[in-house]
C-alpha atoms as a PDB file:
ATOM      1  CA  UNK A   1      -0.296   5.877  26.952  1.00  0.00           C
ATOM      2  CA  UNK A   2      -3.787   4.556  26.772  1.00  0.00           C
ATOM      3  CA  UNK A   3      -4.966   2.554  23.751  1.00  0.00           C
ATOM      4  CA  UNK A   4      -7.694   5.336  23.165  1.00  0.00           C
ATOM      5  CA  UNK A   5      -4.970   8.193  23.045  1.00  0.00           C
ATOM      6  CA  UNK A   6      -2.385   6.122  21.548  1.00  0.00           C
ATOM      7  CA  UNK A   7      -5.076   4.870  18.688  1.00  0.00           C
ATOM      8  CA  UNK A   8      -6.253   8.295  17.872  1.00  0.00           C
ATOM      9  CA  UNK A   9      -2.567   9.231  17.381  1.00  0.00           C
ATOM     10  CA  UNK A  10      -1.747   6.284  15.023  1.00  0.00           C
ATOM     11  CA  UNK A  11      -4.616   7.179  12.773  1.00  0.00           C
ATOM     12  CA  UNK A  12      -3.700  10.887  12.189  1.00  0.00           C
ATOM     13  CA  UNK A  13      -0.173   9.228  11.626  1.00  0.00           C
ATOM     14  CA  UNK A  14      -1.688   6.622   9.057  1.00  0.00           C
ATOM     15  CA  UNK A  15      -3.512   9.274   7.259  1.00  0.00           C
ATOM     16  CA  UNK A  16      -0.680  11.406   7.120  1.00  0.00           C
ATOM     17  CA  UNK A  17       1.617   9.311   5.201  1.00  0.00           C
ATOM     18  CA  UNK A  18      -1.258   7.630   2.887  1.00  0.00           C
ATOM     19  CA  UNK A  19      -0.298   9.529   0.081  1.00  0.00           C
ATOM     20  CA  UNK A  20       2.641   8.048   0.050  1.00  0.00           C
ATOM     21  CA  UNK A  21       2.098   4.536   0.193  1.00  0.00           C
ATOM     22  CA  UNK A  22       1.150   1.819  -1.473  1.00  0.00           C
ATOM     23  CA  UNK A  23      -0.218   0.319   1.572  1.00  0.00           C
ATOM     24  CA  UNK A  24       0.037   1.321   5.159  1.00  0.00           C
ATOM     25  CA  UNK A  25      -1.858  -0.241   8.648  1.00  0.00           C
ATOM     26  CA  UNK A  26      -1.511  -0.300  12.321  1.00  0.00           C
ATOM     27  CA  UNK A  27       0.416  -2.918  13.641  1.00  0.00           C
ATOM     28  CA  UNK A  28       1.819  -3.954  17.146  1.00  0.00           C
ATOM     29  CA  UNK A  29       0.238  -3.609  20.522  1.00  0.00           C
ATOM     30  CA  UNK A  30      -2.127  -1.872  18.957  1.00  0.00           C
ATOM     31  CA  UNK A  31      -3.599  -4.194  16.807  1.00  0.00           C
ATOM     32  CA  UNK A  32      -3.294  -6.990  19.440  1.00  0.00           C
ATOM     33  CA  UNK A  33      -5.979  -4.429  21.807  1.00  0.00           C
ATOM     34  CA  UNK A  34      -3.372  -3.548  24.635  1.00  0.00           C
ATOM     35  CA  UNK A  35      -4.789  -0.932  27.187  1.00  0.00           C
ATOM     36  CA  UNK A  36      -1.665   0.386  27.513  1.00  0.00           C
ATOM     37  CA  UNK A  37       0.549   1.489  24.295  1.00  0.00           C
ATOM     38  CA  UNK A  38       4.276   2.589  24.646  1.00  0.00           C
ATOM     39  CA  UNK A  39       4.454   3.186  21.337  1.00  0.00           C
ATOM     40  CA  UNK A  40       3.347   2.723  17.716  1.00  0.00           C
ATOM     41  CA  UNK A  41       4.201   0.234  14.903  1.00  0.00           C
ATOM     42  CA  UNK A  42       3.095   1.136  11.522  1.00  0.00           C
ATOM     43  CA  UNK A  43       3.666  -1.348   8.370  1.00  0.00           C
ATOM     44  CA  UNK A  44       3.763   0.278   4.981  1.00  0.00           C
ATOM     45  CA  UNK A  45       4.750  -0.384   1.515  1.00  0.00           C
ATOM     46  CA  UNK A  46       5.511   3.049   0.229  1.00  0.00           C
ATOM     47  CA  UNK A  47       5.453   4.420  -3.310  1.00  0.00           C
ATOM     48  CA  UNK A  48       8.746   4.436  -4.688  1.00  0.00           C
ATOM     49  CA  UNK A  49       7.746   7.030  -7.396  1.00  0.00           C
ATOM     50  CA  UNK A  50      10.782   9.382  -7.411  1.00  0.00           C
ATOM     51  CA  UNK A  51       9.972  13.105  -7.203  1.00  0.00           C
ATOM     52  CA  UNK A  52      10.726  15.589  -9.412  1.00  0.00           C
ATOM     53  CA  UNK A  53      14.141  17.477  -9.220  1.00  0.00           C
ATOM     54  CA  UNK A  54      13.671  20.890  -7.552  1.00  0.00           C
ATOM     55  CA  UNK A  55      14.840  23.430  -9.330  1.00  0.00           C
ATOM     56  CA  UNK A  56      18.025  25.460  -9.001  1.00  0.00           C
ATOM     57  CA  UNK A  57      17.888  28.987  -8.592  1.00  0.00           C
ATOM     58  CA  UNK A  58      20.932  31.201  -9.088  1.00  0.00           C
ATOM     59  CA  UNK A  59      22.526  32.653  -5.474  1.00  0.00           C
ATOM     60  CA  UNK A  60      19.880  30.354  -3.248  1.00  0.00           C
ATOM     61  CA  UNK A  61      21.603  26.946  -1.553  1.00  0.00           C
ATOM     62  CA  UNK A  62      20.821  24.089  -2.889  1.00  0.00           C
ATOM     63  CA  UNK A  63      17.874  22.449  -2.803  1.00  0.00           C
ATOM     64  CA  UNK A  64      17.332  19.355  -0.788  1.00  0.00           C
ATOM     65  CA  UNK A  65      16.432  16.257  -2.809  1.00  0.00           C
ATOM     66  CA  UNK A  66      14.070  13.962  -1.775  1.00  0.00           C
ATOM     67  CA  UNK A  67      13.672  10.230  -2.833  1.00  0.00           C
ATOM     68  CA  UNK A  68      10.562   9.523  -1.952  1.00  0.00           C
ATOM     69  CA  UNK A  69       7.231  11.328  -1.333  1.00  0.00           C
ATOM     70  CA  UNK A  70       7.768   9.279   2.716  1.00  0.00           C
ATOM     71  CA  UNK A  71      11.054  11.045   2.926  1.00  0.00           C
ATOM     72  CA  UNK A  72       9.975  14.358   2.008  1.00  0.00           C
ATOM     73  CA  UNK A  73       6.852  14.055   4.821  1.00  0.00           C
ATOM     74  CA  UNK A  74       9.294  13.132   7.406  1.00  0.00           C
ATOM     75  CA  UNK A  75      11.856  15.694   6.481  1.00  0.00           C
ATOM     76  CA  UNK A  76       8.722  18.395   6.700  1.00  0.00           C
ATOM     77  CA  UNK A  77       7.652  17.145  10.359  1.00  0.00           C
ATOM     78  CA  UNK A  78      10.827  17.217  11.591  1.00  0.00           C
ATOM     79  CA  UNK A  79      12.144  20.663  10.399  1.00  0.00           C
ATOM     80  CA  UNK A  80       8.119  21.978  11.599  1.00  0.00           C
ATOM     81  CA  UNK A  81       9.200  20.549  15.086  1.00  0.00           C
ATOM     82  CA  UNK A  82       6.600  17.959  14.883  1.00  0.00           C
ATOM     83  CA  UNK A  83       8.478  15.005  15.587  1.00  0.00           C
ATOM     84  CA  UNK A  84      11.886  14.133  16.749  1.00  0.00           C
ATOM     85  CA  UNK A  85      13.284  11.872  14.228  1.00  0.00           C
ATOM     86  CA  UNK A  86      15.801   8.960  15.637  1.00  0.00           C
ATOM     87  CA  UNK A  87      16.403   6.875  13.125  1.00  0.00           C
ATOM     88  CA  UNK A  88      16.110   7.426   9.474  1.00  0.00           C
ATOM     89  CA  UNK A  89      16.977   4.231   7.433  1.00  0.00           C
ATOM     90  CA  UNK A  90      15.701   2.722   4.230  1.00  0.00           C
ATOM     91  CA  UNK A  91      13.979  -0.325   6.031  1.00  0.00           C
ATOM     92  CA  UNK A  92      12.763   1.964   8.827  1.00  0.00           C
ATOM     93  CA  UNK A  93      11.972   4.948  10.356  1.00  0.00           C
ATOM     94  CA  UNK A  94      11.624   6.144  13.824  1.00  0.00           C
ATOM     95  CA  UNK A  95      10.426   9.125  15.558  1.00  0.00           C
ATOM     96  CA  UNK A  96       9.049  10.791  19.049  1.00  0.00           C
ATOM     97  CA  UNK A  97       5.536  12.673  18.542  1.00  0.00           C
ATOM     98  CA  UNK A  98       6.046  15.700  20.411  1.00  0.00           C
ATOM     99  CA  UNK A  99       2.695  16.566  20.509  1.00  0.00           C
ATOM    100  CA  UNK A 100       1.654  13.804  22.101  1.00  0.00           C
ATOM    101  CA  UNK A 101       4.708  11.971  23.580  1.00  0.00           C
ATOM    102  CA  UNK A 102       4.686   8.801  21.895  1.00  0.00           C
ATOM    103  CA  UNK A 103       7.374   7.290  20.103  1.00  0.00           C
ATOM    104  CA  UNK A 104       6.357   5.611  16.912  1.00  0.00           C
ATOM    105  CA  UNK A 105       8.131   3.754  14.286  1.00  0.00           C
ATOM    106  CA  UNK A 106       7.454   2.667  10.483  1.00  0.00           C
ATOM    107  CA  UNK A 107       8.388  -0.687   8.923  1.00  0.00           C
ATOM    108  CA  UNK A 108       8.807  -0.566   5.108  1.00  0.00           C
ATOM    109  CA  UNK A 109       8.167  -3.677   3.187  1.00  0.00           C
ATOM    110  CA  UNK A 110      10.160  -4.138   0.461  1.00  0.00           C
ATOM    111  CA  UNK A 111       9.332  -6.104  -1.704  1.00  0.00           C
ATOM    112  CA  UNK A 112       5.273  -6.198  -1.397  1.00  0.00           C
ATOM    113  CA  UNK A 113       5.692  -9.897  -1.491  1.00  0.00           C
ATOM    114  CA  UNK A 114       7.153  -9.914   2.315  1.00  0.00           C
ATOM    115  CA  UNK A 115       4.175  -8.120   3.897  1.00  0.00           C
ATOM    116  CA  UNK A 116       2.074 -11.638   5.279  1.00  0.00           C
ATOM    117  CA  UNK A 117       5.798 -12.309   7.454  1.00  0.00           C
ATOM    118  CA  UNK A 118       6.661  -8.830   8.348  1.00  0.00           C
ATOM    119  CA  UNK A 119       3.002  -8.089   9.526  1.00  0.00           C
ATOM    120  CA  UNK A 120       2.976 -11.052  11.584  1.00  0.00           C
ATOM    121  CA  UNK A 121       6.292 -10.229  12.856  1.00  0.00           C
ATOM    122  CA  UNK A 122       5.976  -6.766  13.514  1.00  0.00           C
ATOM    123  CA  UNK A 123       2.114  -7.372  14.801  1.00  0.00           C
ATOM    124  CA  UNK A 124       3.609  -9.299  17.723  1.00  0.00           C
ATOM    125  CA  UNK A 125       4.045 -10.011  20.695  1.00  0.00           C
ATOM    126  CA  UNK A 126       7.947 -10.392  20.265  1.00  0.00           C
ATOM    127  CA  UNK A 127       7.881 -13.845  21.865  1.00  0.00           C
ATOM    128  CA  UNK A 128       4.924 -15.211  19.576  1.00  0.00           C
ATOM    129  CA  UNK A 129       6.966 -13.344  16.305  1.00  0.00           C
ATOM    130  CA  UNK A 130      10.300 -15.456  17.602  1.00  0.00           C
ATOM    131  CA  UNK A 131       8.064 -18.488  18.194  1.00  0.00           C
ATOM    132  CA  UNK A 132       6.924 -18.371  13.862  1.00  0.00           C
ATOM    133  CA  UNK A 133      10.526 -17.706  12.495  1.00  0.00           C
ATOM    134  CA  UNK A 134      11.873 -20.467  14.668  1.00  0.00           C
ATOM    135  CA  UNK A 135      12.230 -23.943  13.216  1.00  0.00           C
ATOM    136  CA  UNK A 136      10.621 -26.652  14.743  1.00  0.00           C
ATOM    137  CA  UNK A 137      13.664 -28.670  15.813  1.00  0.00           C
ATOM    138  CA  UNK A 138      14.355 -25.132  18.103  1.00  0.00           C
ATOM    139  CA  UNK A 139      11.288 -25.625  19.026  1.00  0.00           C
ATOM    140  CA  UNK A 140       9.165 -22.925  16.904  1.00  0.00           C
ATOM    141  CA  UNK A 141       6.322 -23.059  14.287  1.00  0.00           C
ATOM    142  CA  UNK A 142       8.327 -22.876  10.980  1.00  0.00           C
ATOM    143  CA  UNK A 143       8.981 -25.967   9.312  1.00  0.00           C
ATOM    144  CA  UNK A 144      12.772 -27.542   9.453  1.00  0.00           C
ATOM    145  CA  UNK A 145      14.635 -26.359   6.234  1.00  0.00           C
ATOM    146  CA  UNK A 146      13.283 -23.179   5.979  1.00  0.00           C
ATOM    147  CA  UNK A 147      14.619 -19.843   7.670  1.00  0.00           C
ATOM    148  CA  UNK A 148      13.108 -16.199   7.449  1.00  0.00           C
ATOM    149  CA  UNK A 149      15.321 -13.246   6.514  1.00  0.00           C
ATOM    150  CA  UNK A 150      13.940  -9.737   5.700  1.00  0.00           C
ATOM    151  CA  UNK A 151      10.637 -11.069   5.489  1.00  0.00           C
ATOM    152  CA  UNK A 152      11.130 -13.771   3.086  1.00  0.00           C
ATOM    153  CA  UNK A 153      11.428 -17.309   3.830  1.00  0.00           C
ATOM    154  CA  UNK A 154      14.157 -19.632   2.223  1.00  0.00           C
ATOM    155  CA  UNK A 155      14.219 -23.187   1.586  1.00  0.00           C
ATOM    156  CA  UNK A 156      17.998 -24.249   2.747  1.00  0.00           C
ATOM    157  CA  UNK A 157      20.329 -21.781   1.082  1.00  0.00           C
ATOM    158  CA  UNK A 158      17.987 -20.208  -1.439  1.00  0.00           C
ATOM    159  CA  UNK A 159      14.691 -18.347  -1.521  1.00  0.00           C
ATOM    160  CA  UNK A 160      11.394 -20.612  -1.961  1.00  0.00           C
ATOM    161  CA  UNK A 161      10.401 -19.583  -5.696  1.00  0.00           C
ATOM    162  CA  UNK A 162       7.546 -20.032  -7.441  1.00  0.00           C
ATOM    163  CA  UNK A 163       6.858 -23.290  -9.945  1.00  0.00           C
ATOM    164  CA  UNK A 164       8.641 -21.440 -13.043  1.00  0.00           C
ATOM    165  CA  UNK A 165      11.308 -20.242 -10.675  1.00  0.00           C
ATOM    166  CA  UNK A 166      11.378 -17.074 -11.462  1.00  0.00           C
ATOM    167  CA  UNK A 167       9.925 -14.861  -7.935  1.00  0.00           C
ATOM    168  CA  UNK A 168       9.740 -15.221  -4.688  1.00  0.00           C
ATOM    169  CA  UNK A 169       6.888 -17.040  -3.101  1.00  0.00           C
ATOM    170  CA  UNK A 170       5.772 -14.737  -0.687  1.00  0.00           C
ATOM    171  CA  UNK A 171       3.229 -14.474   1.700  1.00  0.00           C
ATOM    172  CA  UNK A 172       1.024 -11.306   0.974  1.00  0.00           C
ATOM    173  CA  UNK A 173      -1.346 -11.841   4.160  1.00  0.00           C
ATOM    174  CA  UNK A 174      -0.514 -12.740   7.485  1.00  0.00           C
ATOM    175  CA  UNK A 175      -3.467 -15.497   7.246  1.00  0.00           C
ATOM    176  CA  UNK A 176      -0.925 -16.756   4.294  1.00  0.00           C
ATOM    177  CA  UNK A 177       1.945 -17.170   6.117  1.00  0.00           C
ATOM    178  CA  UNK A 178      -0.098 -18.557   9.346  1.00  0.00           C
ATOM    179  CA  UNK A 179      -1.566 -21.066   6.671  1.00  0.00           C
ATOM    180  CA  UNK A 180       1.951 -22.002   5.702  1.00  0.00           C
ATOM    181  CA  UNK A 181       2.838 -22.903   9.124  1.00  0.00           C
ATOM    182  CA  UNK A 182      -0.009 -25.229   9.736  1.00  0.00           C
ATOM    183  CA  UNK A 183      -1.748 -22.889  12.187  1.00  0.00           C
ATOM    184  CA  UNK A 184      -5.227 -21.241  10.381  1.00  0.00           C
ATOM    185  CA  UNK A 185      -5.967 -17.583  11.420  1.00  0.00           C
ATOM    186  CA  UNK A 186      -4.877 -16.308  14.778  1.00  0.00           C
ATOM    187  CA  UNK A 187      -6.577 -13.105  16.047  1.00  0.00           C
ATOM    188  CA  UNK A 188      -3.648 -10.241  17.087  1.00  0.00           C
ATOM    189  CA  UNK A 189      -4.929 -10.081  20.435  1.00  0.00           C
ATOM    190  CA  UNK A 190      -4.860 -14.191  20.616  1.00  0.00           C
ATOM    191  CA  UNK A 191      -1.283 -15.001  19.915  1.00  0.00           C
ATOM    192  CA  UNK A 192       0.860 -16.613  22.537  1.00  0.00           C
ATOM    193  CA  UNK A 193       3.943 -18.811  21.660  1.00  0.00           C
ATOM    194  CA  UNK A 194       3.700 -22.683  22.088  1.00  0.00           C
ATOM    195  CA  UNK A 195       7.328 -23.712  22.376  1.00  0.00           C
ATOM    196  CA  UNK A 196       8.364 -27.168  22.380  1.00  0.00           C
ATOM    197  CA  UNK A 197      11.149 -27.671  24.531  1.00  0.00           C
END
């Protein structure tokens, strides 16, 4: 699809599921300008505020029960025929647009503290997003000692924590995270690996 269409489509997704986020972009080959899109990443944090119970009536079925406000959208589009739904998870979600033939996918980031590595990660390209959760002696950007797992990075065998020890350091922006690594800012559209081999 072409990054006009496939924009235009990501934005009426984005605005769609706003109310039930915390926080929600555009990621992927998107955000790094590609002409051509084969599908669409979306980041979000959404709002875990459960919703209320529905009520039970006497001689209807049950009612389905929703977790989240995200769930109940996606249910919703799916039974209206909207979208095809493929994968339903609790760390992700992924769907064909039937309207306009695009498959897209959302990446939930929990906790908050994890967005600055999943963004990067998810914001691509793959190779660049291997490159910056590879150590150095493998020939990536990430410091030896430290690994990445579900968006947070560990020192050794335990999660880098803050000076009382209490939380996870974590890396709100992807400028954060790029910091950490030693490499300033790098524009989406910009990022190439530089293995050392």
């Amino acid at each position: 699809m072409k990054y006009a269409d496939a924009l235009k489509a990501a934005e009426s997704l984005v605005e769609h599921f706003r109310p039930a986020c915390e926080r929600i972009e555009i990621k992927g080959s998107l955000s790094r300008l590609k002409q051509d899109v084969k599908d669409i990443d979306i980041l979000l944090v959404p709002d875990l505020t459960p919703l209320p119970r529905p009520r039970l009536e006497f001689g209807k079925p049950m009612p389905i029960v929703h977790k989240t406000m995200l769930d109940k959208m996606i249910a919703e589009m799916r039974d209206e025929g909207l979208i095809i739904l493929e994968k339903n998870g609790p760390r992700g979600k992924r769907f064909y647009v039937t309207a306009v033939s695009i498959s897209a996918e959302l990446y939930l980031v929990l906790p908050p503290a994890t967005w600055g590595v999943r963004s990067l990660v998810v914001t691509g390209p793959a190779d660049f997003s291997h490159w910056v959760v590879t150590r150095r002696k493998m020939g990536g950007a990430l410091p030896n000692g430290y690994r990445v797992q579900d968006g947070a990075v560990w020192e050794g065998e335990r999660q880098v924590m803050d000076l009382e020890g209490e939380t996870i350091v974590g890396f709100d922006e992807e400028k954060d995270f790029l910091n950490f690594l030693g490499l300033g800012w790098i524009e989406p559209k910009d990022r190439v690996a530089k293995w050392k081999r």
